[in-house]
Protein backbone atom coordinates (compact mmCIF):
# COMPACT_ATOMS: atom_id res chain seq x y z
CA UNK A 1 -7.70 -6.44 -11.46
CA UNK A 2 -9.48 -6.58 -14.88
CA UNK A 3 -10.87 -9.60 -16.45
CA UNK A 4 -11.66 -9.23 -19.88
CA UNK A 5 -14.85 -10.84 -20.57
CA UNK A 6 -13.48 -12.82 -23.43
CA UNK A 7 -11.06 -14.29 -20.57
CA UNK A 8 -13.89 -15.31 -18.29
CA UNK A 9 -14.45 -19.39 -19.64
CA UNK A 10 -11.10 -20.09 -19.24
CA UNK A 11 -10.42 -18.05 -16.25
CA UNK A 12 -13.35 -20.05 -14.72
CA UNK A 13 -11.84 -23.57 -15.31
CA UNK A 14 -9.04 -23.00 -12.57
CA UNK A 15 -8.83 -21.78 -8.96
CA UNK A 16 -11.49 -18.77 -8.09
CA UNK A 17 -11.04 -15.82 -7.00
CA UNK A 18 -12.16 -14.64 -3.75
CA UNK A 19 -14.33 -11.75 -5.51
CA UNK A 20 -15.83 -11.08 -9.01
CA UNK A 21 -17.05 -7.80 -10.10
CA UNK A 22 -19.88 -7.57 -12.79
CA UNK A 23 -20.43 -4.20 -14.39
CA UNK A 24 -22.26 -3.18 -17.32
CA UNK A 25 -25.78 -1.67 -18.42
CA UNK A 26 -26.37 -4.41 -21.37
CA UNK A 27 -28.25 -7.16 -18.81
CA UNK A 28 -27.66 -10.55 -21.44
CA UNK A 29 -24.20 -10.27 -21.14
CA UNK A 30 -24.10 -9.39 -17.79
CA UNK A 31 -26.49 -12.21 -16.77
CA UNK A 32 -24.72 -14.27 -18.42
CA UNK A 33 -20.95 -13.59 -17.10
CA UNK A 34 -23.18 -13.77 -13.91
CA UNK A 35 -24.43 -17.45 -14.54
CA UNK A 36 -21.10 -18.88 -15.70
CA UNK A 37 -19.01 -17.48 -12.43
CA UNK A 38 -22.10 -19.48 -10.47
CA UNK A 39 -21.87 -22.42 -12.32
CA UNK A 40 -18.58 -22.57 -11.76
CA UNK A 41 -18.45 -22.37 -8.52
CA UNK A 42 -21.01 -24.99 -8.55
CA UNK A 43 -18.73 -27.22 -9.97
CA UNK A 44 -16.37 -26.18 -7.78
CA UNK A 45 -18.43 -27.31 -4.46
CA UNK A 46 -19.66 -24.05 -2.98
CA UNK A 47 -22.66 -25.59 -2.48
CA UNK A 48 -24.06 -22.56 -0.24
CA UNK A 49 -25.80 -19.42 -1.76
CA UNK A 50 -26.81 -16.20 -0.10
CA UNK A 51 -27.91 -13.13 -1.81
CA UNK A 52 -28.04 -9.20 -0.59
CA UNK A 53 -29.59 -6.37 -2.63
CA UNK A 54 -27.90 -3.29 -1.64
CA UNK A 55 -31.29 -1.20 -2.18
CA UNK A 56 -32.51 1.90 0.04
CA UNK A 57 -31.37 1.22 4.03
CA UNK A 58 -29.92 -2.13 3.34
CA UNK A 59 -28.27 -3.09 6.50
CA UNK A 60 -24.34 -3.53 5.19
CA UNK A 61 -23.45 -5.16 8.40
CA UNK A 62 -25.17 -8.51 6.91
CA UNK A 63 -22.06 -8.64 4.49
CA UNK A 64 -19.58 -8.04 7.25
CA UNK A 65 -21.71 -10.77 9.37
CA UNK A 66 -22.07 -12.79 6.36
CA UNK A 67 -18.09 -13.05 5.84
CA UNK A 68 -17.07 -13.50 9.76
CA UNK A 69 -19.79 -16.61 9.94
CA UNK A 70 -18.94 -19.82 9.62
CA UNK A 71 -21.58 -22.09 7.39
CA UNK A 72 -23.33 -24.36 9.00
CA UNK A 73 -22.14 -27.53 7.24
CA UNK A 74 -18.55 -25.76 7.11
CA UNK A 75 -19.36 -25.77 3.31
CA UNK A 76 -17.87 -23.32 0.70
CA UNK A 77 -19.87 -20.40 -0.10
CA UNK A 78 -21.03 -18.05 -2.85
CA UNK A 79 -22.02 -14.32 -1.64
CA UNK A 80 -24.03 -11.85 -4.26
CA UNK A 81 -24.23 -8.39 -3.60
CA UNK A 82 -26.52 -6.52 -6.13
CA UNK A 83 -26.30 -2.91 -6.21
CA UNK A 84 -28.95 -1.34 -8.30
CA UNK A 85 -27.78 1.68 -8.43
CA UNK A 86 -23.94 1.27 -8.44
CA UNK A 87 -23.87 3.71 -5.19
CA UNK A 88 -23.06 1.86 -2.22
CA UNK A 89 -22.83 5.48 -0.17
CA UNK A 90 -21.03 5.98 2.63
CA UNK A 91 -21.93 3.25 4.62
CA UNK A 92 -21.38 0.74 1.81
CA UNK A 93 -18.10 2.10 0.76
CA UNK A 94 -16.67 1.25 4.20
CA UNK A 95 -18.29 -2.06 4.61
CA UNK A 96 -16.60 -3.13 0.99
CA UNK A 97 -13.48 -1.86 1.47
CA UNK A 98 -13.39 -3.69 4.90
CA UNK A 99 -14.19 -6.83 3.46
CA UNK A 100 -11.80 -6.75 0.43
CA UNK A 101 -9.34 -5.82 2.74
CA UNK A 102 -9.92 -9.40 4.31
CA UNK A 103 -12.00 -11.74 1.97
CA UNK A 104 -13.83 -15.00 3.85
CA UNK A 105 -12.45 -17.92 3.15
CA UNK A 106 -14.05 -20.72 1.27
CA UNK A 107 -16.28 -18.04 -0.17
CA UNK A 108 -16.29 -16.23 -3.38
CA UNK A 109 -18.57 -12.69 -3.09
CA UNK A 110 -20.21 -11.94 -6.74
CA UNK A 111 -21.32 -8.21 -6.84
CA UNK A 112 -23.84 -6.75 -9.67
CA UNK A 113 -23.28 -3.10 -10.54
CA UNK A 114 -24.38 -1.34 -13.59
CA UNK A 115 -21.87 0.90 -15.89
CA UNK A 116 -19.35 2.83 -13.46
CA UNK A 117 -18.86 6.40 -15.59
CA UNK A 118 -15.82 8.49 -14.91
CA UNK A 119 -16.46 10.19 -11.13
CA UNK A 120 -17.71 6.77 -10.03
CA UNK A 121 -14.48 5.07 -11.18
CA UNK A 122 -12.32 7.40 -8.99
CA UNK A 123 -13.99 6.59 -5.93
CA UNK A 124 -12.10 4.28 -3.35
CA UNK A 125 -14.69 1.43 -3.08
CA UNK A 126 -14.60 1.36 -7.05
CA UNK A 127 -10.77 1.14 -7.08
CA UNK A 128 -10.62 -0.88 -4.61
CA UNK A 129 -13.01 -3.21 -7.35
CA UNK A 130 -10.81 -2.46 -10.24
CA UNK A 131 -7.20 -2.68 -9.24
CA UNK A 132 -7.26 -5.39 -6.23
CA UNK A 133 -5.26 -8.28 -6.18
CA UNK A 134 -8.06 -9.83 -5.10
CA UNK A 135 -10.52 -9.43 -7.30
CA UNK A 136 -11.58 -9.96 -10.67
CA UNK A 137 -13.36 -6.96 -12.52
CA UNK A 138 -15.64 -7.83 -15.97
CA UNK A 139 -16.22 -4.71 -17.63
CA UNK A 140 -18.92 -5.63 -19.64
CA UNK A 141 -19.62 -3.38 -23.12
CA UNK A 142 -22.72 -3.31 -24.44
CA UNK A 143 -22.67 -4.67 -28.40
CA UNK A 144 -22.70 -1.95 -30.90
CA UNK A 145 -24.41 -1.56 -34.77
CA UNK A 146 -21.17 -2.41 -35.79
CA UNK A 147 -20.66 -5.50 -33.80
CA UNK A 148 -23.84 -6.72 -34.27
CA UNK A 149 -24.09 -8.58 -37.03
CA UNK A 150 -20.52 -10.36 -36.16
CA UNK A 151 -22.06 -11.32 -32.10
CA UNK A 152 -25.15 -12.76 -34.12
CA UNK A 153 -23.35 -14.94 -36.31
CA UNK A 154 -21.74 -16.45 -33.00
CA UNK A 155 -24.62 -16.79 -31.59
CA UNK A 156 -25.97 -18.84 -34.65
CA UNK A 157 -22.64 -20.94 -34.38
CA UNK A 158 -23.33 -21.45 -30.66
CA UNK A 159 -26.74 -23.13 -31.61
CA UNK A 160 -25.38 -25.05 -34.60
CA UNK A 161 -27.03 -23.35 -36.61
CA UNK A 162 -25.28 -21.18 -39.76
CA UNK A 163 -26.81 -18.33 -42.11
CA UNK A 164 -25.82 -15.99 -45.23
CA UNK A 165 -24.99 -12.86 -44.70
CA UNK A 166 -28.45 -11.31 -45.83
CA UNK A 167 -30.86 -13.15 -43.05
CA UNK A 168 -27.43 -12.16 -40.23
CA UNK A 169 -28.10 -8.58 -41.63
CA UNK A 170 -32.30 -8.59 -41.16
CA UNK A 171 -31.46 -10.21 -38.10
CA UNK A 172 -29.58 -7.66 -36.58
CA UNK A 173 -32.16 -5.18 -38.45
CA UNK A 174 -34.77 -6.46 -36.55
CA UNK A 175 -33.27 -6.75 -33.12
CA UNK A 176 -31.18 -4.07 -33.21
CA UNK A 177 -29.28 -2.97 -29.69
CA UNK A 178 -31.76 -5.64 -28.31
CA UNK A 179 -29.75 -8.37 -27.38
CA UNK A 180 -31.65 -10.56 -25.46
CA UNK A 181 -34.46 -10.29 -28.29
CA UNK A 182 -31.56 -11.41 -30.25
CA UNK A 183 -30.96 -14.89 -28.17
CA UNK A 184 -34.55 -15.31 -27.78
CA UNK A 185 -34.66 -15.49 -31.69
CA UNK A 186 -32.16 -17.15 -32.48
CA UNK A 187 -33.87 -20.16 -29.84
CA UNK A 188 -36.94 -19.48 -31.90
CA UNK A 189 -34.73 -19.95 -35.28
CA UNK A 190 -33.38 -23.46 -34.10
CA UNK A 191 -36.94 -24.46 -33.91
CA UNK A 192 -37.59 -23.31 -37.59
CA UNK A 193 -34.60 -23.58 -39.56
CA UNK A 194 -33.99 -26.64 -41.70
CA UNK A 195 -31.05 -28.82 -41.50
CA UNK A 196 -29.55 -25.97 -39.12
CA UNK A 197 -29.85 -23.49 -42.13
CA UNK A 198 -31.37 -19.99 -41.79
CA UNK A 199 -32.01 -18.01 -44.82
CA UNK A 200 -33.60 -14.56 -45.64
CA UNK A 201 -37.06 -16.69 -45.68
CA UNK A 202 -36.86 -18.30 -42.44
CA UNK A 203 -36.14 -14.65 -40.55
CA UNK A 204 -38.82 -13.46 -41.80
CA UNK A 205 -41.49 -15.36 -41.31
CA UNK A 206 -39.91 -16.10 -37.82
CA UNK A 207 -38.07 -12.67 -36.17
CA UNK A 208 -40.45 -9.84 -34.61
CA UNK A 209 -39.36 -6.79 -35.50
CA UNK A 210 -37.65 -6.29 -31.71
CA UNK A 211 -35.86 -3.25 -32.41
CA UNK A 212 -35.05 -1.09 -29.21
CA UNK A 213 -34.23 2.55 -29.87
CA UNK A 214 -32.97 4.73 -27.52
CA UNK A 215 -32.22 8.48 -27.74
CA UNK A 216 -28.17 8.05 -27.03
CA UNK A 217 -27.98 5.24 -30.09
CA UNK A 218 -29.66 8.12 -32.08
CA UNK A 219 -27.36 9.96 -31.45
CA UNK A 220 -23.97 7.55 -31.96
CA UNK A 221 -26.27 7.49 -35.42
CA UNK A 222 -25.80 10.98 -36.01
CA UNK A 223 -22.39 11.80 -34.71
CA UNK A 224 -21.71 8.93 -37.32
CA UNK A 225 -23.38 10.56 -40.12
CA UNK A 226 -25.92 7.10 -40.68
CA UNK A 227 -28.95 9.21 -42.08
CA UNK A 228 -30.91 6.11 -43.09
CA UNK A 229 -30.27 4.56 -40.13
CA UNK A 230 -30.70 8.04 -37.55
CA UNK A 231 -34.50 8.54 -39.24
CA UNK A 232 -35.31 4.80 -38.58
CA UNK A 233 -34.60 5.57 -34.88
CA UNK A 234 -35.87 8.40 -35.35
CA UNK A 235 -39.02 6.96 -36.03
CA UNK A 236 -38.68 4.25 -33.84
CA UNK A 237 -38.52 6.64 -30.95
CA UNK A 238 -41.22 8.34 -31.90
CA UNK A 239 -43.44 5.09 -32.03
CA UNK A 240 -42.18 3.78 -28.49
CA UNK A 241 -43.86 6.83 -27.39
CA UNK A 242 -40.75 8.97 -26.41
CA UNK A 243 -41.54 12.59 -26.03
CA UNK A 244 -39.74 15.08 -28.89
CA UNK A 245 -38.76 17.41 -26.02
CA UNK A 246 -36.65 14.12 -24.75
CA UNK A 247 -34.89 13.78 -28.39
CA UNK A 248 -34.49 17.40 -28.98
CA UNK A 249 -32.99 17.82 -25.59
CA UNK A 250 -30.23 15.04 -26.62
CA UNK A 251 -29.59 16.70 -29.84
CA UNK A 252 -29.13 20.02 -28.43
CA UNK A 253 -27.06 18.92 -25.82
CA UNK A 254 -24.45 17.60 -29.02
CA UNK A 255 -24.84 19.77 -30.99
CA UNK A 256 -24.10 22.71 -28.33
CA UNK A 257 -20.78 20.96 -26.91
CA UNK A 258 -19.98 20.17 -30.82
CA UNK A 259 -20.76 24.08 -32.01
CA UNK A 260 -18.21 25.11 -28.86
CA UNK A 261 -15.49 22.62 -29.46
CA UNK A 262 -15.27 23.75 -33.32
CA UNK A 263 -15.81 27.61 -32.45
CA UNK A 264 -12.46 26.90 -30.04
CA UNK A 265 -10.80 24.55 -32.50
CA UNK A 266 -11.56 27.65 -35.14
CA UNK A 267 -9.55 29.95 -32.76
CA UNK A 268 -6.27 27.82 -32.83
CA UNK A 269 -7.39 25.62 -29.34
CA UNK A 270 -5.81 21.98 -30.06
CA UNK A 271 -9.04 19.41 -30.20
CA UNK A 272 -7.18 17.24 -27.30
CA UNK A 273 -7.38 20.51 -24.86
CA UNK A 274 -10.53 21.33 -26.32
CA UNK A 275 -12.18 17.87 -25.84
CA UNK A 276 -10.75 18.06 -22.32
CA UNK A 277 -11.89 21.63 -21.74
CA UNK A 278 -15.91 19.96 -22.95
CA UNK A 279 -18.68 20.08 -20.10
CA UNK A 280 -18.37 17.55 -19.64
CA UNK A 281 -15.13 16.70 -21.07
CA UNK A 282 -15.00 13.83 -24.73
CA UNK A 283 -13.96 10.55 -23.28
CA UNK A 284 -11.34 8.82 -25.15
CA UNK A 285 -13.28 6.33 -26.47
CA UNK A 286 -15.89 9.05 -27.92
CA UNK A 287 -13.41 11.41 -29.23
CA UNK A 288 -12.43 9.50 -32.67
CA UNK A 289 -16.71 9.66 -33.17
CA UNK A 290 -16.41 13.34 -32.24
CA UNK A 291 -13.95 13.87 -34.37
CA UNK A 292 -15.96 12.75 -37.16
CA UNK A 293 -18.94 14.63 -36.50
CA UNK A 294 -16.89 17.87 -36.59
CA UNK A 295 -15.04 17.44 -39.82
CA UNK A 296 -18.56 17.82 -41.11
CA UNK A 297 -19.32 21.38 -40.46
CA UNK A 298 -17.49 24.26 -39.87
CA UNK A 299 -17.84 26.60 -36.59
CA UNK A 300 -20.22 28.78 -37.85
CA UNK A 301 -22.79 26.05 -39.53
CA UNK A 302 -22.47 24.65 -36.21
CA UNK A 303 -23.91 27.65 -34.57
CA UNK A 304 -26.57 27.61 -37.11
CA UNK A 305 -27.28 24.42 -36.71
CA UNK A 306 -27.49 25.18 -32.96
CA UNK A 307 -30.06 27.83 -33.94
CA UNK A 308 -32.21 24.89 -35.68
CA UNK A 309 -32.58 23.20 -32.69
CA UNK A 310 -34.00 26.44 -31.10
CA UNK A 311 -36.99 27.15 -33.98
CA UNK A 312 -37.85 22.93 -32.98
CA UNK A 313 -37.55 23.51 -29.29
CA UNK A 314 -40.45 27.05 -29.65
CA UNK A 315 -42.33 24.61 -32.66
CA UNK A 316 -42.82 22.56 -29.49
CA UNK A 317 -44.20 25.32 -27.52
CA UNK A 318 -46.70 26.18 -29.77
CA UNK A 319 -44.72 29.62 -30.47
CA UNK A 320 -43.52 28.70 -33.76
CA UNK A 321 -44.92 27.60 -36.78
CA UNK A 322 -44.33 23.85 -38.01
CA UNK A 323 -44.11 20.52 -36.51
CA UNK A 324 -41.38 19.46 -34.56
CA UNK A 325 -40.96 16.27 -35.59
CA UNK A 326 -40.84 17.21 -39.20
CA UNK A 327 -37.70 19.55 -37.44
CA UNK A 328 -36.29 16.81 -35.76
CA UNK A 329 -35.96 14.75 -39.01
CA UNK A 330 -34.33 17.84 -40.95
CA UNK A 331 -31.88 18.40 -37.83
CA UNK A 332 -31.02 14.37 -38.12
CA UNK A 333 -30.12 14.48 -41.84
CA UNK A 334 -28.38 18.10 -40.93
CA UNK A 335 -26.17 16.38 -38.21
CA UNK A 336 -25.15 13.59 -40.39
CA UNK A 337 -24.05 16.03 -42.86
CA UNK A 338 -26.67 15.53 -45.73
CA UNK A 339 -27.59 18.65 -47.59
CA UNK A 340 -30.84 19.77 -47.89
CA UNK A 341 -32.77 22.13 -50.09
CA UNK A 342 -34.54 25.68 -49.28
């Protein structure tokens, strides 16, 4: 069953479960949720730790072996399973669902998996994760722009320290989407800040600029119509050394499903059915972002827009005139539904 991450302390100060189950792409939090269900079970005298990484040919037998064996000192235990790649296969799938069928006793089993999408959720090993009586699933969500500045004034609070709004802003300017950056700051900030006090000053002569971009938080930026914010990824991108055939490709991607979901919508097609009827289909949680995006443009400046992204892609190629990145910018602003001149 689900455990909301929120849940977890308290969850963790009575009886354990025989199974957790970590999953989530943003690795602070997940470490972290990781570290507190060992701790607890620390405290909690399973004393004995063994650890499997489900890579390429792991032998899943050593689970099955690992649950039917008795400890040595009849102590209780604490079983990780790590899998990298969130695809136990086959083999795997079996091996899990026989052992949450029948969980060891005086052992709790920890298993590490990144973000489950849709197809990967449907699968029996991952339902078998999600909805058994036996176990406890932590979905974990990565922090977004919006959250940020909220998560670093916890943080502060967590370290006794406390800060105006202005130096929790440039914080969260600086580190943006990088959240262990973030912690590893706001360590460096307890060091620094007088009397527990951070102020616009103390950030920054103290806080790297430790911003990670990444093409799909450009495009959240877009789809959200945050120009400023879309060109300083934008730019970030380009400095990290990311390729503009990798960004354009992202962009044309959204803006193709968005110019076919408004030329549908256009034709009387309900955006529910139309979202659905998306390759691949608007998640619920994306669809109120979606939404927004499209209210922007009609149909047709959609398919223009779609056009745009075809002049960058041959400017790329060396078969049209211009640079790309120059293109890329103008698309950005475009996107976000800023109009510009001839």
């Amino acid at each position: 069953m689900k455990l909301q991450p929120a849940q977890l302390t308290k969850h963790l100060q009575g009886p354990l479960a025989p199974v957790y189950a970590v999953s989530g792409d943003e690795h602070l939090l997940c470490q972290e949720a990781c570290d507190a269900i060992r701790a607890a079970t620390r405290a909690q005298g399973f004393s004995e730790r063994q650890v499997f990484n489900a890579e390429a040919n792991f032998d899943w037998s050593q689970l099955i072996e690992a649950g039917a064996s008795l400890s040595l000192f009849a102590e209780k235990r604490l079983l990780e399973l790590r899998i990298p790649n969130g695809k136990p296969g086959d083999k795997g799938t079996a091996a899990l669902l026989e052992y949450l069928a029948r969980p060891a006793e005086d052992t709790v089993l920890l298993i590490s998996l990144p973000k489950l999408d849709g197809s990967a959720q449907k699968t029996k090993w991952a339902k078998a994760l999600i909805e058994g009586p036996q176990v406890q699933f932590l979905q974990i969500w990565p922090v977004d722009a919006a959250q940020l500045p909220q998560w670093i004034r916890q943080r502060l609070s967590q370290a006794g320290l406390a800060a105006n709004q202005e130096a929790v802003e440039l914080i969260a300017a600086r580190v943006e989407g990088n959240l262990l950056a973030a912690a590893q700051e706001i360590e460096k900030l307890k060091l620094l800040a007088e009397d527990g006090q951070v102020t616009v000053d103390t950030v920054q002569a103290a806080v790297a600029d430790s911003a990670r971009y990444d093409v799909f938080g450009l495009i959240d930026a877009v789809l959200n119509g945050h120009a400023v914010h879309a060109l300083r990824m934008l730019d970030g991108l380009r400095g990290e050394g990311v390729e503009a055939p990798v960004i354009l490709w992202a962009l044309a991607r959204e803006v193709r499903t968005l110019a076919n979901i408004a030329q549908q919508h256009s034709q009387g097609i309900p955006l529910d059915r139309a979202f659905s009827q998306a390759r691949p289909p608007i998640w619920d949680k994306r669809r109120p972002l979606v939404t927004k995006a499209l209210q922007r443009h009609s149909a047709a400046r959609w398919g223009r827009l779609l056009i745009d992204a075809q002049r960058i892609d041959a400017q790329i190629k060396g078969q049209a005139e211009g640079d790309p990145w120059v293109g890329l910018s103008s698309l950005c602003l475009q996107l976000c539904g800023q109009r510009l001149g001839a």
